[in-house]
Each structure stands twice: as C-alpha cells, then as structure tokens.
C-alpha atoms as a PDB file:
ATOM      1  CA  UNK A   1     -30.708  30.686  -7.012  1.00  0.00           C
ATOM      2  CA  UNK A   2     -29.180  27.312  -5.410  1.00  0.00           C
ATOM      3  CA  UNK A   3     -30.406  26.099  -2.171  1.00  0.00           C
ATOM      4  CA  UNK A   4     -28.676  26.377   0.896  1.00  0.00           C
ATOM      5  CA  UNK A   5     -28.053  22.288   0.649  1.00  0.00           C
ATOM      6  CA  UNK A   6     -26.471  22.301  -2.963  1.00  0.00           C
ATOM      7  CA  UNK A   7     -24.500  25.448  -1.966  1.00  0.00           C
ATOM      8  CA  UNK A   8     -23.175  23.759   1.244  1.00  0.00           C
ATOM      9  CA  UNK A   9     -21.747  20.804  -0.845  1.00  0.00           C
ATOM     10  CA  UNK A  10     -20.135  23.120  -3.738  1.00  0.00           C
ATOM     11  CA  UNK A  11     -18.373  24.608  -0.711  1.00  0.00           C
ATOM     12  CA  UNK A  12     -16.926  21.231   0.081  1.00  0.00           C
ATOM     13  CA  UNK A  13     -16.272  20.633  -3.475  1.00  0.00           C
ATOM     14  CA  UNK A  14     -14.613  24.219  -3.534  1.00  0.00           C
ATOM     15  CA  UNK A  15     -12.808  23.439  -0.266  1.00  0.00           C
ATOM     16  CA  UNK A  16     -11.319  20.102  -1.747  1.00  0.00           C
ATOM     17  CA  UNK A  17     -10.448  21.729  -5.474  1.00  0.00           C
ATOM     18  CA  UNK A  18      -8.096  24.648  -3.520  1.00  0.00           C
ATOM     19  CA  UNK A  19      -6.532  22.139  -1.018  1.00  0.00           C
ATOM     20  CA  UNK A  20      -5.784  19.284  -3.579  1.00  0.00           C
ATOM     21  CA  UNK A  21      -4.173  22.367  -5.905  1.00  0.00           C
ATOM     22  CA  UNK A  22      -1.624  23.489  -3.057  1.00  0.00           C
ATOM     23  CA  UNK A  23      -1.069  19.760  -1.970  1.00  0.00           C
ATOM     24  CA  UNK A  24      -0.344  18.897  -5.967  1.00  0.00           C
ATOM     25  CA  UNK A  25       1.332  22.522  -6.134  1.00  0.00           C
ATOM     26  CA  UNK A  26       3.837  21.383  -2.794  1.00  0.00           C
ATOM     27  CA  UNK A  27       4.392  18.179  -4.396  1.00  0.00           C
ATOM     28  CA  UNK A  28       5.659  19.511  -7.859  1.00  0.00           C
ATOM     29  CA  UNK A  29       7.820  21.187  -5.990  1.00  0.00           C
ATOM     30  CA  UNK A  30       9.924  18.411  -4.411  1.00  0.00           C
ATOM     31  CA  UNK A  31      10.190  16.729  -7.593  1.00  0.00           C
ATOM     32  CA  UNK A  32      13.836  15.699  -9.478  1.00  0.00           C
ATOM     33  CA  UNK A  33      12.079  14.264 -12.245  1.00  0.00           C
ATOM     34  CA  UNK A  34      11.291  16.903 -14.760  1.00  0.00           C
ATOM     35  CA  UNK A  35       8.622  14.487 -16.373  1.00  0.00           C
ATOM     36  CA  UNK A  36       6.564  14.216 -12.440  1.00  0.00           C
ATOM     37  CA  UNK A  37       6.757  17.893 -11.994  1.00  0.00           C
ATOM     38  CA  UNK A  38       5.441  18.655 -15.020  1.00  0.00           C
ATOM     39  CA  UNK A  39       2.210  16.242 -14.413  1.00  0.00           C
ATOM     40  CA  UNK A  40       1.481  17.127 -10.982  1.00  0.00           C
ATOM     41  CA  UNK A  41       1.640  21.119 -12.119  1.00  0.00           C
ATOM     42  CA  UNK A  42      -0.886  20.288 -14.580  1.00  0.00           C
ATOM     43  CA  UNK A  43      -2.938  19.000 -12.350  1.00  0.00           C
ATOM     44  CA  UNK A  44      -2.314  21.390  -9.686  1.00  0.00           C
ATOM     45  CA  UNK A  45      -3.381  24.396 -12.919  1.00  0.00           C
ATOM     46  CA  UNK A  46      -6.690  22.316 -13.002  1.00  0.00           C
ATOM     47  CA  UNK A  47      -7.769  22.315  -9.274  1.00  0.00           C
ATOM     48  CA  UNK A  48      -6.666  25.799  -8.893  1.00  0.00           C
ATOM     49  CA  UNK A  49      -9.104  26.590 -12.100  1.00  0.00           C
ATOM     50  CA  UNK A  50     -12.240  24.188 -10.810  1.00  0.00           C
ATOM     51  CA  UNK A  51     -12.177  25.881  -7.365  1.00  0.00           C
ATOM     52  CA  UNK A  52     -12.554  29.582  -9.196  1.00  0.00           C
ATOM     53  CA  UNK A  53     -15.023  27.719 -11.252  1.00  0.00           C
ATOM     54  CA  UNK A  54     -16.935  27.077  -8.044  1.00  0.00           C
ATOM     55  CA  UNK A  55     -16.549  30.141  -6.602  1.00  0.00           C
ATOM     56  CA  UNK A  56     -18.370  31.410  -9.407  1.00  0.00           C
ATOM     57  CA  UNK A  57     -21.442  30.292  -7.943  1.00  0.00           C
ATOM     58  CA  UNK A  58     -20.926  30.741  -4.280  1.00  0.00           C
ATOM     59  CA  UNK A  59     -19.283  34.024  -4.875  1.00  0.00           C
ATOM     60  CA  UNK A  60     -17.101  32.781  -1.484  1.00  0.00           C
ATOM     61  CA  UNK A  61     -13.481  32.653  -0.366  1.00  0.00           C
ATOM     62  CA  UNK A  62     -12.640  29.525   0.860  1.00  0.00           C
ATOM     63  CA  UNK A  63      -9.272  28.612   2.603  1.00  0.00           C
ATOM     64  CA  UNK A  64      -7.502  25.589   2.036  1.00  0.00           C
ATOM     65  CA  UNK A  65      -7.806  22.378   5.278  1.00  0.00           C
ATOM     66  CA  UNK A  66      -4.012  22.642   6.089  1.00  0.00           C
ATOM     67  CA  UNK A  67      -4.363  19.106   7.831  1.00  0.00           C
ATOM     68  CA  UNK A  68      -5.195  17.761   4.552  1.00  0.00           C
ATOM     69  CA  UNK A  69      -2.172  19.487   2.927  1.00  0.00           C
ATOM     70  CA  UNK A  70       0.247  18.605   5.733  1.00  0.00           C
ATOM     71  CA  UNK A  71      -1.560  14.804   5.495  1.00  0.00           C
ATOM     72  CA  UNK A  72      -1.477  13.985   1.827  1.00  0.00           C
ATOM     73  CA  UNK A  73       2.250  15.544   1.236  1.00  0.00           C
ATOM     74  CA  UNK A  74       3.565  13.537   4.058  1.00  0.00           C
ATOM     75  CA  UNK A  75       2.239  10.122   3.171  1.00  0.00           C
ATOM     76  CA  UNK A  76       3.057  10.797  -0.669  1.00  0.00           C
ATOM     77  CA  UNK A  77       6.423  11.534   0.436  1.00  0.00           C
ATOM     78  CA  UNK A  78       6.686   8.192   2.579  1.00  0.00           C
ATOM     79  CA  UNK A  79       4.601   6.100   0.403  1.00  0.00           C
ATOM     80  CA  UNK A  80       4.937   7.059  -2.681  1.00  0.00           C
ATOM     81  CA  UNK A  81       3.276  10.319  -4.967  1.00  0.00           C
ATOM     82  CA  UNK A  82       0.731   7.562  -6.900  1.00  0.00           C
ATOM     83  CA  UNK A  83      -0.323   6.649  -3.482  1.00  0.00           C
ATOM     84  CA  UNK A  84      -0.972   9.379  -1.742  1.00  0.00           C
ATOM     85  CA  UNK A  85      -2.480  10.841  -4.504  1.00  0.00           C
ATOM     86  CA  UNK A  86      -4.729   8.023  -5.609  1.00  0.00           C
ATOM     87  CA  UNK A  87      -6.063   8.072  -1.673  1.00  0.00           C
ATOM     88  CA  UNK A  88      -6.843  11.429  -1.898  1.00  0.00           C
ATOM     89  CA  UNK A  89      -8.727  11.583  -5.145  1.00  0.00           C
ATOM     90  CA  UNK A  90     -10.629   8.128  -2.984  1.00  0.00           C
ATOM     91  CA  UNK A  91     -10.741  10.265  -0.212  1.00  0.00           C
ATOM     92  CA  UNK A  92     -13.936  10.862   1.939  1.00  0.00           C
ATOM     93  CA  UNK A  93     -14.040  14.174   1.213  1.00  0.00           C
ATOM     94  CA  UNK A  94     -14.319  13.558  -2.126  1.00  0.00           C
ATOM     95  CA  UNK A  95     -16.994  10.951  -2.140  1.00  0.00           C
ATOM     96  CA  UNK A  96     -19.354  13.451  -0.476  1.00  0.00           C
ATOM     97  CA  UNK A  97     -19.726  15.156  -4.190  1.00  0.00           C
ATOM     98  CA  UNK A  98     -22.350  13.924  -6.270  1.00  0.00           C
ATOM     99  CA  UNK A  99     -21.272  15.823  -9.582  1.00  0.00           C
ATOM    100  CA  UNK A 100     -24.595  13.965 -11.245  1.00  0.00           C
ATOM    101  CA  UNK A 101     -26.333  15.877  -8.475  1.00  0.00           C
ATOM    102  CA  UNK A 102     -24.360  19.177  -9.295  1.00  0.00           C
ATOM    103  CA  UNK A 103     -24.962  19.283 -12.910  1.00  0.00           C
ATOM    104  CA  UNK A 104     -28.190  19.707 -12.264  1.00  0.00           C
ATOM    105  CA  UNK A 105     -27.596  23.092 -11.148  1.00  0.00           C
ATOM    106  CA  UNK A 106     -24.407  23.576 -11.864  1.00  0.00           C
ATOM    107  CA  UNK A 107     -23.307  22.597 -15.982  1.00  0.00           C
ATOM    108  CA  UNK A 108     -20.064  22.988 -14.828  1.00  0.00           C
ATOM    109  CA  UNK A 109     -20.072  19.854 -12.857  1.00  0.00           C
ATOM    110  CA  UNK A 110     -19.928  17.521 -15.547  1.00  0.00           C
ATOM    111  CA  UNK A 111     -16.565  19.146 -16.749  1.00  0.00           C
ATOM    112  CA  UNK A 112     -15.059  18.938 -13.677  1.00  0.00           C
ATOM    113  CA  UNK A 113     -15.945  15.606 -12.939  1.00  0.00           C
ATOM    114  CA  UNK A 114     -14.171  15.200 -16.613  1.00  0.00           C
ATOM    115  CA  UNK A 115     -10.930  16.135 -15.359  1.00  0.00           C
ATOM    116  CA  UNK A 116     -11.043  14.690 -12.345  1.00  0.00           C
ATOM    117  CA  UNK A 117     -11.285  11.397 -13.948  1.00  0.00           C
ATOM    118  CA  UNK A 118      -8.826  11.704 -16.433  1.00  0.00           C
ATOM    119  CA  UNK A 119      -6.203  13.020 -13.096  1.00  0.00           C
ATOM    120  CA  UNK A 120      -7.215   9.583 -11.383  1.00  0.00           C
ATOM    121  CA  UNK A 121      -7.049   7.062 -14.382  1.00  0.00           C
ATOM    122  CA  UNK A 122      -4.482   9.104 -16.850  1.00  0.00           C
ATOM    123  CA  UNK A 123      -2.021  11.773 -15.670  1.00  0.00           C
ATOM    124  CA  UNK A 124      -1.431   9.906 -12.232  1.00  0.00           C
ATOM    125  CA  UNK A 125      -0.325   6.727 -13.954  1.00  0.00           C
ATOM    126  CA  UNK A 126       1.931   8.419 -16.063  1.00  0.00           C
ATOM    127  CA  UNK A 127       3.852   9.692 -13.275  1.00  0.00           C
ATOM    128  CA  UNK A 128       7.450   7.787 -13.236  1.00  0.00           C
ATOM    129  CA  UNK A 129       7.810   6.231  -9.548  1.00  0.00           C
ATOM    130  CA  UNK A 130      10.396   3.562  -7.906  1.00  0.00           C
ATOM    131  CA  UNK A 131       8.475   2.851  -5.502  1.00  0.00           C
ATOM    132  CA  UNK A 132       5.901   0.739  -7.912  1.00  0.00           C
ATOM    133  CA  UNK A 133       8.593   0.260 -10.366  1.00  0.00           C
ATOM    134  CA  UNK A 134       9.980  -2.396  -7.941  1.00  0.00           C
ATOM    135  CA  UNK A 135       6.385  -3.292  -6.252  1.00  0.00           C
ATOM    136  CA  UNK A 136       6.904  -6.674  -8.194  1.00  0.00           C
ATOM    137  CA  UNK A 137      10.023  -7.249  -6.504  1.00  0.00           C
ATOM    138  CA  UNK A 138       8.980  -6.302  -2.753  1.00  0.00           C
ATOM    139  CA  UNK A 139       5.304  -8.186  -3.756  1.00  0.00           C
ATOM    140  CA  UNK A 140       8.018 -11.360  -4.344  1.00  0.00           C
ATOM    141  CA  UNK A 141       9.627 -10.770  -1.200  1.00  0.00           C
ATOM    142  CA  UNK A 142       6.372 -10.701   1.208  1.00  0.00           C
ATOM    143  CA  UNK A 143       4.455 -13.431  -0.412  1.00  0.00           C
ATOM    144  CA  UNK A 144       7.328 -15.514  -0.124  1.00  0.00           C
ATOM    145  CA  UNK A 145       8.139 -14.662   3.406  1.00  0.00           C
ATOM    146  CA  UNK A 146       4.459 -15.124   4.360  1.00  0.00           C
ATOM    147  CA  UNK A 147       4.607 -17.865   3.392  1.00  0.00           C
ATOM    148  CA  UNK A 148       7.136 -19.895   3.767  1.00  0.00           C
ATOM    149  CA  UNK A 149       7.743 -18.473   7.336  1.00  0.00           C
ATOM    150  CA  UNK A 150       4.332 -18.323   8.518  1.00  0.00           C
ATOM    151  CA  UNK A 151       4.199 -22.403   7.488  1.00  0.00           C
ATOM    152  CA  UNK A 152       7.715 -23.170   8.997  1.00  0.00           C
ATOM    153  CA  UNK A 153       7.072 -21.313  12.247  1.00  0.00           C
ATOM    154  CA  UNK A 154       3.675 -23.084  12.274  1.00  0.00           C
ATOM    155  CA  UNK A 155       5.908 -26.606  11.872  1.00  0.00           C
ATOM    156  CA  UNK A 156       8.727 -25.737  14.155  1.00  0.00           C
ATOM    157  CA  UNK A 157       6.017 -24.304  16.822  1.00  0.00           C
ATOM    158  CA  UNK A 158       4.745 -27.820  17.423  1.00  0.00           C
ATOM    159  CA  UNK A 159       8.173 -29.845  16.369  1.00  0.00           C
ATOM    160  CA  UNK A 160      10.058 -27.956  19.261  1.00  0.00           C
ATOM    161  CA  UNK A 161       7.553 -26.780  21.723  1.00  0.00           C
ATOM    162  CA  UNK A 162      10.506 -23.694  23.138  1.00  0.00           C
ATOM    163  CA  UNK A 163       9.603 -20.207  21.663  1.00  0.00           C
ATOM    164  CA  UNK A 164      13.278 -19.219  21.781  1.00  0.00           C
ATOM    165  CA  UNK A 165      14.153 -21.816  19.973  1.00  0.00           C
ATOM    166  CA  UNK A 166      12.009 -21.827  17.734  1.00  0.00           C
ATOM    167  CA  UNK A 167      12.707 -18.010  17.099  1.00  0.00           C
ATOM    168  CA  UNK A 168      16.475 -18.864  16.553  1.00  0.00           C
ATOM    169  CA  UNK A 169      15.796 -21.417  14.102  1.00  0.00           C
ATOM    170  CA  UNK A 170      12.984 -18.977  12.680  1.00  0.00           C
ATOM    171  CA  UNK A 171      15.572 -16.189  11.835  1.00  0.00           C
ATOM    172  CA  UNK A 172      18.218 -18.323  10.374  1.00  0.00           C
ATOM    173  CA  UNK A 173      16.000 -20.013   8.076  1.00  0.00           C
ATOM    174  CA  UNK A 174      14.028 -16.403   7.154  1.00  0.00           C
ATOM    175  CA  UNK A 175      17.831 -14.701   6.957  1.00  0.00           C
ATOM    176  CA  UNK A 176      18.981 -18.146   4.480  1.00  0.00           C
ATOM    177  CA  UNK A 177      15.712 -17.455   2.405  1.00  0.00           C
ATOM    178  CA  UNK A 178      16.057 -13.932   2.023  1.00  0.00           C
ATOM    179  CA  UNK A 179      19.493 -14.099   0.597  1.00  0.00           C
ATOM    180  CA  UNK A 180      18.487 -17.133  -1.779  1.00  0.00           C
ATOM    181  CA  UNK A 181      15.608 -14.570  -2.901  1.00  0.00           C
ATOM    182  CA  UNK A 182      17.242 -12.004  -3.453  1.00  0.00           C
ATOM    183  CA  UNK A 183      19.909 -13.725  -5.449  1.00  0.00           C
ATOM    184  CA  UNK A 184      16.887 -15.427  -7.276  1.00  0.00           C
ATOM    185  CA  UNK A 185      15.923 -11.923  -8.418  1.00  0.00           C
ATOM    186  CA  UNK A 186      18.925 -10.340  -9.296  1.00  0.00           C
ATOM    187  CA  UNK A 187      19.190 -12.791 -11.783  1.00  0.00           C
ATOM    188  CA  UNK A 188      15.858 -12.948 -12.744  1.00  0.00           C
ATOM    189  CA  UNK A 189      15.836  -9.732 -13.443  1.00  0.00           C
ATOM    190  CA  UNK A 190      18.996  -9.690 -15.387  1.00  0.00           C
ATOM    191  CA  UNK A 191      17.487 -11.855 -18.063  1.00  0.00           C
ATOM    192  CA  UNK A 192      14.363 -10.076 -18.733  1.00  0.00           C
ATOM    193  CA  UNK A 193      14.196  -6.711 -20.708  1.00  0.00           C
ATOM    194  CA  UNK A 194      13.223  -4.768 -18.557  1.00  0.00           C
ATOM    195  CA  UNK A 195      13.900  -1.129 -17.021  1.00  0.00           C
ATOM    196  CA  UNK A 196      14.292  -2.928 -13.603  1.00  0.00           C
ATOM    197  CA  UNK A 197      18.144  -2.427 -12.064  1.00  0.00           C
ATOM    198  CA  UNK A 198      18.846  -6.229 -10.795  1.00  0.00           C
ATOM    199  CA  UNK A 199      20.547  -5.110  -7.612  1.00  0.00           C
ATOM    200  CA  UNK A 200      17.963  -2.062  -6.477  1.00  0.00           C
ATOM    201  CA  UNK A 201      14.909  -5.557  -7.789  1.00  0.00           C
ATOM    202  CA  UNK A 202      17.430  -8.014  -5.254  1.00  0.00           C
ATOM    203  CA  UNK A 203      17.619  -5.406  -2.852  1.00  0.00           C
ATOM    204  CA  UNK A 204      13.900  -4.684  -2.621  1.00  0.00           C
ATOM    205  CA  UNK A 205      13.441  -8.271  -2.176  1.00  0.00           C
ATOM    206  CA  UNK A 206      15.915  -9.312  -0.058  1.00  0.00           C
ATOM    207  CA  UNK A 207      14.893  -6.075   2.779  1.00  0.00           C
ATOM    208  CA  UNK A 208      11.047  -6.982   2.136  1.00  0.00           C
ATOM    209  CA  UNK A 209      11.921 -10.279   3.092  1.00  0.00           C
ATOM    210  CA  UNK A 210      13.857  -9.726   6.256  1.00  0.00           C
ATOM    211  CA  UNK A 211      12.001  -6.913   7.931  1.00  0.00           C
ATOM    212  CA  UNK A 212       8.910  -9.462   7.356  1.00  0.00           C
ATOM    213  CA  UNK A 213      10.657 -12.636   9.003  1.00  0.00           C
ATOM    214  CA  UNK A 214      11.564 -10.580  11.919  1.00  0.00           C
ATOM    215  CA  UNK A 215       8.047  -9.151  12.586  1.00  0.00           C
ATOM    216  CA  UNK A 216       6.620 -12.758  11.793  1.00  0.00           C
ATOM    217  CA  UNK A 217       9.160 -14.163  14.470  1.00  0.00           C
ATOM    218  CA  UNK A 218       8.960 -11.454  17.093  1.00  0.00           C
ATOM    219  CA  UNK A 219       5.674 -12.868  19.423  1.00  0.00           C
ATOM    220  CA  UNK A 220       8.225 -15.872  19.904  1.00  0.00           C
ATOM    221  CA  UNK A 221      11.267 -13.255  21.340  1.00  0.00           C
ATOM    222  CA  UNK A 222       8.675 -11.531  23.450  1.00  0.00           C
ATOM    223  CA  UNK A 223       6.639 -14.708  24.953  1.00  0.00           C
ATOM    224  CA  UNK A 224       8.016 -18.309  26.174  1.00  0.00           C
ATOM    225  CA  UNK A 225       4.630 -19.862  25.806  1.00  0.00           C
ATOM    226  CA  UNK A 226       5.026 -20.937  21.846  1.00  0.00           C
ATOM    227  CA  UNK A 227       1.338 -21.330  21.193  1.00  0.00           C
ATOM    228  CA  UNK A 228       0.368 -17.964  22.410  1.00  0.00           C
ATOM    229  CA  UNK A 229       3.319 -16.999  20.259  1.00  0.00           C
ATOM    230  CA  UNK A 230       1.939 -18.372  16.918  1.00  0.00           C
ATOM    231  CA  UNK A 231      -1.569 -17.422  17.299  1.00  0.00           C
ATOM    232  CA  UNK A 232      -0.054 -13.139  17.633  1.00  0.00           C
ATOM    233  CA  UNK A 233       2.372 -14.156  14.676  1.00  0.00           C
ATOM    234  CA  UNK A 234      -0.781 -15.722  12.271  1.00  0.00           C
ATOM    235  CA  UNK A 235      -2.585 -12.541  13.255  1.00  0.00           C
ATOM    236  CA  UNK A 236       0.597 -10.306  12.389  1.00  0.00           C
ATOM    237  CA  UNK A 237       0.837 -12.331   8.916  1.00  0.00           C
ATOM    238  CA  UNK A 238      -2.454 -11.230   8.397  1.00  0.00           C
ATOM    239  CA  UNK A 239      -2.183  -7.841   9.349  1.00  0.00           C
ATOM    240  CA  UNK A 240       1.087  -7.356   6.896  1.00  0.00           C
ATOM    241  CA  UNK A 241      -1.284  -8.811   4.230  1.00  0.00           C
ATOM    242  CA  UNK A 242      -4.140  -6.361   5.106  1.00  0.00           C
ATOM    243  CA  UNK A 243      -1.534  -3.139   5.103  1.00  0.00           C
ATOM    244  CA  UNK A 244       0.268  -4.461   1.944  1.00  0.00           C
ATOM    245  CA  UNK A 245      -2.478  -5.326  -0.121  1.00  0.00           C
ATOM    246  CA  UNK A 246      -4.239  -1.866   0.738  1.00  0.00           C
ATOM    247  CA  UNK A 247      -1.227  -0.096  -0.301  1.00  0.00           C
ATOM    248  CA  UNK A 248      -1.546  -2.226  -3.711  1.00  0.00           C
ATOM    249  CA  UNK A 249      -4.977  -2.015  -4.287  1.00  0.00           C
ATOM    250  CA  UNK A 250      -4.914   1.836  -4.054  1.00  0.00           C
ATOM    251  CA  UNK A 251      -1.492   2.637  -5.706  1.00  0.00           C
ATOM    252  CA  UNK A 252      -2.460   0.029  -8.754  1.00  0.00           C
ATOM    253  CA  UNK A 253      -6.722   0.360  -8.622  1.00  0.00           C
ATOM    254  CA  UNK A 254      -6.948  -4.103  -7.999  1.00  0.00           C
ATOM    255  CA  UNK A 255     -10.179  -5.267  -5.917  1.00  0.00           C
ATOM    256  CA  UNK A 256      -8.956  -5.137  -2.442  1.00  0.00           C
ATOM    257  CA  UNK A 257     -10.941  -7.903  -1.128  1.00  0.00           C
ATOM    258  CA  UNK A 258     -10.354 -10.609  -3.713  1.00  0.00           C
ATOM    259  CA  UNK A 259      -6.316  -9.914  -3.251  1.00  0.00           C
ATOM    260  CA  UNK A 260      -6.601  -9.885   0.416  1.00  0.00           C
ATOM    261  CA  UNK A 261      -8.874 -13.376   0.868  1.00  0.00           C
ATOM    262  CA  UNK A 262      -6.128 -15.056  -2.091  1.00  0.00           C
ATOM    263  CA  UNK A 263      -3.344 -13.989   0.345  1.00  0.00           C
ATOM    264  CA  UNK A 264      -4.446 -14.940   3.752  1.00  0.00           C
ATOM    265  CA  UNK A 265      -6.024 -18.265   2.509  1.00  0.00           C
ATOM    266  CA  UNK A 266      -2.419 -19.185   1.228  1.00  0.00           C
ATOM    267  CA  UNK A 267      -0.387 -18.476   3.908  1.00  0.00           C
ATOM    268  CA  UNK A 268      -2.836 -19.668   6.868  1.00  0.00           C
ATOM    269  CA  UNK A 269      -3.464 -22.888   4.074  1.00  0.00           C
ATOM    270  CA  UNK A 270       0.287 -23.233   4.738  1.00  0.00           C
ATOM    271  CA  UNK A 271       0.511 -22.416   8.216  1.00  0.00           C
ATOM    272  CA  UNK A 272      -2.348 -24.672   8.941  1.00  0.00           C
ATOM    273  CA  UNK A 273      -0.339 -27.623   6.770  1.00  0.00           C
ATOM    274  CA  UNK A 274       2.961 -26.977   8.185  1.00  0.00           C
ATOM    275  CA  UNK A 275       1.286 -27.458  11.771  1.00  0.00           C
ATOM    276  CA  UNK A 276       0.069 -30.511  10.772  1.00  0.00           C
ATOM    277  CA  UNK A 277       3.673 -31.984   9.423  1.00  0.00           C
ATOM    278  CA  UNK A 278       5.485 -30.728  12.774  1.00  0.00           C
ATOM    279  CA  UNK A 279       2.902 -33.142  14.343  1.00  0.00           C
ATOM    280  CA  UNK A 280       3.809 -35.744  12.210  1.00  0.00           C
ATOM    281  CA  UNK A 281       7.438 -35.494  12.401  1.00  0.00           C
ATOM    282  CA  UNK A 282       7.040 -34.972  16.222  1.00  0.00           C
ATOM    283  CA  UNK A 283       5.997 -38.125  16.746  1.00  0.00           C
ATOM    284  CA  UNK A 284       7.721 -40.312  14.015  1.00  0.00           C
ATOM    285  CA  UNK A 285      10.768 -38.930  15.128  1.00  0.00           C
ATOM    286  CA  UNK A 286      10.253 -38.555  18.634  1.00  0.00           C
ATOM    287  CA  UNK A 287      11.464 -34.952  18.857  1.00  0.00           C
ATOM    288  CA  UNK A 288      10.895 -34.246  22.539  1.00  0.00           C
ATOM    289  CA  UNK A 289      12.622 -30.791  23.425  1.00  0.00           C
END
C-alpha cells in the first residue's frame, strides 16, 4: 500500500510521462526529416508506456497539462526540437521526481529513470537539427559583435561625446564588420570538410551579427545623453550573453556559469579598454565635438 505522499508524486510523474508523450507525439508529426520523426516517435512509444506503467500503481486516469503541450511545441518549433526538448526533460516538473525515492516502492522506477536518461543524453542528440548545425557560425557572429562593438561604442562614446553620432558611426562600422564576417566564413567554411553549406554558415553569421549591432547601438537612437546610452547598451551586451549562452548551455549540456562569466569578462574587458583609448585619443588629438 503506498502512502498518500509517494502516491501524490507518481501522479506528477504520471502527469509528466502522458504530457511529454503527446508533446513528443505533436512534434513527430511536424517533422520532414524521416530520421527526427522516427526518434521523437520512439520516444513518444516510451512515455506513453512509463505513464501506463504508473498507472499501474495509482490505478488513476490522468489528463495531460495542455499548457505544457502548447509550451514545449511552441518553443521547440522557434528554438529548435533539441532545445525545447532538452528544457523539458530539465524542467521543474521533472526535478520534483526522486526515482531513488520511487524505487523504493516502486521497482519500476529505476527502469524508467533508465530511459529517461538514455532520451536526454542519446536519442535527443541524434536528432539532425540546423539550428545547432550552424550554432558555430551564429556563436562567431555574436562573440564577435560583442565584442568588437561593445569596445568601439565604449571608444567612440567618450571620443565624440553626441549619441547620434556615435550611433551613425556605430552602424556603419557593425554593418562593415558583419559583411567582412560573413565573407570570413563563407570561406572558412569552404575549406574545411565539413557538412556545413558556406553561404547558409555566412548567412548565419552575417544576420547574427547585424541584428546584434543594432540592439547594441539602439540606447544611443533612443537617448542624446551618450553616457546614459552606454551604460543600457553594456547591460544589453550582457543580457544577449545571458539569453545566448542559456540557449547553448541547454541545447549542448556546457556549464552555464563558466560560459557566461568567460563572455561578459571579455566584452566588458574590451569595453572597459576601448573607453580608456577614446580618452586617450580625445585628448592627444583634441577631438572636441
């Protein structure tokens, strides 16, 4: 006879088993590539099989959270299936299941916690995706707009002392570097053997790049005072760092907080440098604008 505690979290278990099976099911479903559906109705087989597993014991219908269907299809659509997927298996639904706990009571547990691992670490990363096919190429694109902008805004900021100015000068050199970039990796990717096509890797690049140089240079469009400006555009460098490396560390399973501290310490390092040399050149030259 379980107690009324370790029957309360098989029902969450259960709960998460049949809504990860029609979320998996839904996503097979909107699959081109024969290879993905296959995977993701495997998996969708298994969850479907460890919820009746669990309703062996509770001897309970339970319905499937629609929010977390609608949720999890929608952001594997937009960001990608490994994603999305990899979230959910991190999810916090998910980490309030002990199956150590369960297999106490429940020899099942240890099976299931079997195949969940091997959905996380195995079948997910076999799944065939663009979207991290070409993370290499956008990972290019933002570190190098981070920053090279971040440190020449930082450089013009005190140089010129006029935010539109400065934001002028900020998208021509960010629209110069893109297209240098981009070129950079179409032919780098040419050369190596790799799977990679060189114009979707210079592509990848070159948009990364852009959309990133106009959110860097955007506090100076919306503000004339150009210190107020650089302080929201150091914060919006790290914010793009934060978002990006999340994505990363989830979709690819690398240490969030290592990746994130490497990042911001480089661009602010270079902001903080750059800063420094606009100073310099301010007064040697005797820019006054």
């Amino acid at each position: 006879m379980l107690s009324e505690e370790i029957k309360n979290k098989i029902l969450i278990a259960q709960r998460n088993e049949v809504t990860e099976h029609f979320i998996y099911k839904k996503l097979s479903e909107s699959m081109k590539d024969p290879q993905n559906e296959e995977i993701l109705k495997h998996i969708s087989e298994d969850e479907l099989k460890h919820y009746n597993i669990w309703k062996g014991y509770t001897q309970e219908e339970i319905k499937p959270s629609k929010l977390s269907i609608w949720k999890y299809s929608l952001i594997s659509r937009i960001f990608g299936i490994t994603f999305g997927t990899k979230l959910m298996e991190k999810g916090e639904e998910r980490a309030q299941i002990s199956y150590d706990e369960l297999s106490k009571f429940v020899p099942d547990a240890k099976d299931i916690e079997k195949d969940e691992y091997e959905h996380e670490t195995k079948l997910i990363g076999l799944i065939n995706e663009e979207k991290l096919k070409y993370a290499g190429s956008v990972v290019l694109g933002l570190n190098d707009a981070l920053v090279e902008l971040t440190g020449a805004l930082a450089g013009f900021t005190l140089a010129l002392k006029n935010a539109h100015q400065i934001a002028a000068i900020g998208l021509i050199t960010g629209i110069a570097a893109s297209l240098s970039m981009a070129a950079s990796e179409y032919l780098s990717t040419k050369t190596e053997a790799n799977t990679k096509n060189p114009i979707k890797a210079s592509v990848y690049t070159g948009i990364t790049y852009i959309f990133t140089v106009l959110f860097l240079i955007l506090p100076y469009l919306l503000f004339s005072n150009y210190y107020l400006s650089l302080i929201i555009t150091l914060f919006n460098a790290i914010l793009v760092i934060a978002i990006f490396t999340f994505y990363v560390s989830i979709a690819q399973d690398i240490p969030f907080r290592n990746r994130f501290a490497e990042m911001a310490i480089v661009s602010l390092g270079v902001a903080a440098l750059s800063f420094g040399i606009g100073f310099l050149v301010r007064i040697f030259f005797r820019v006054n604008v």
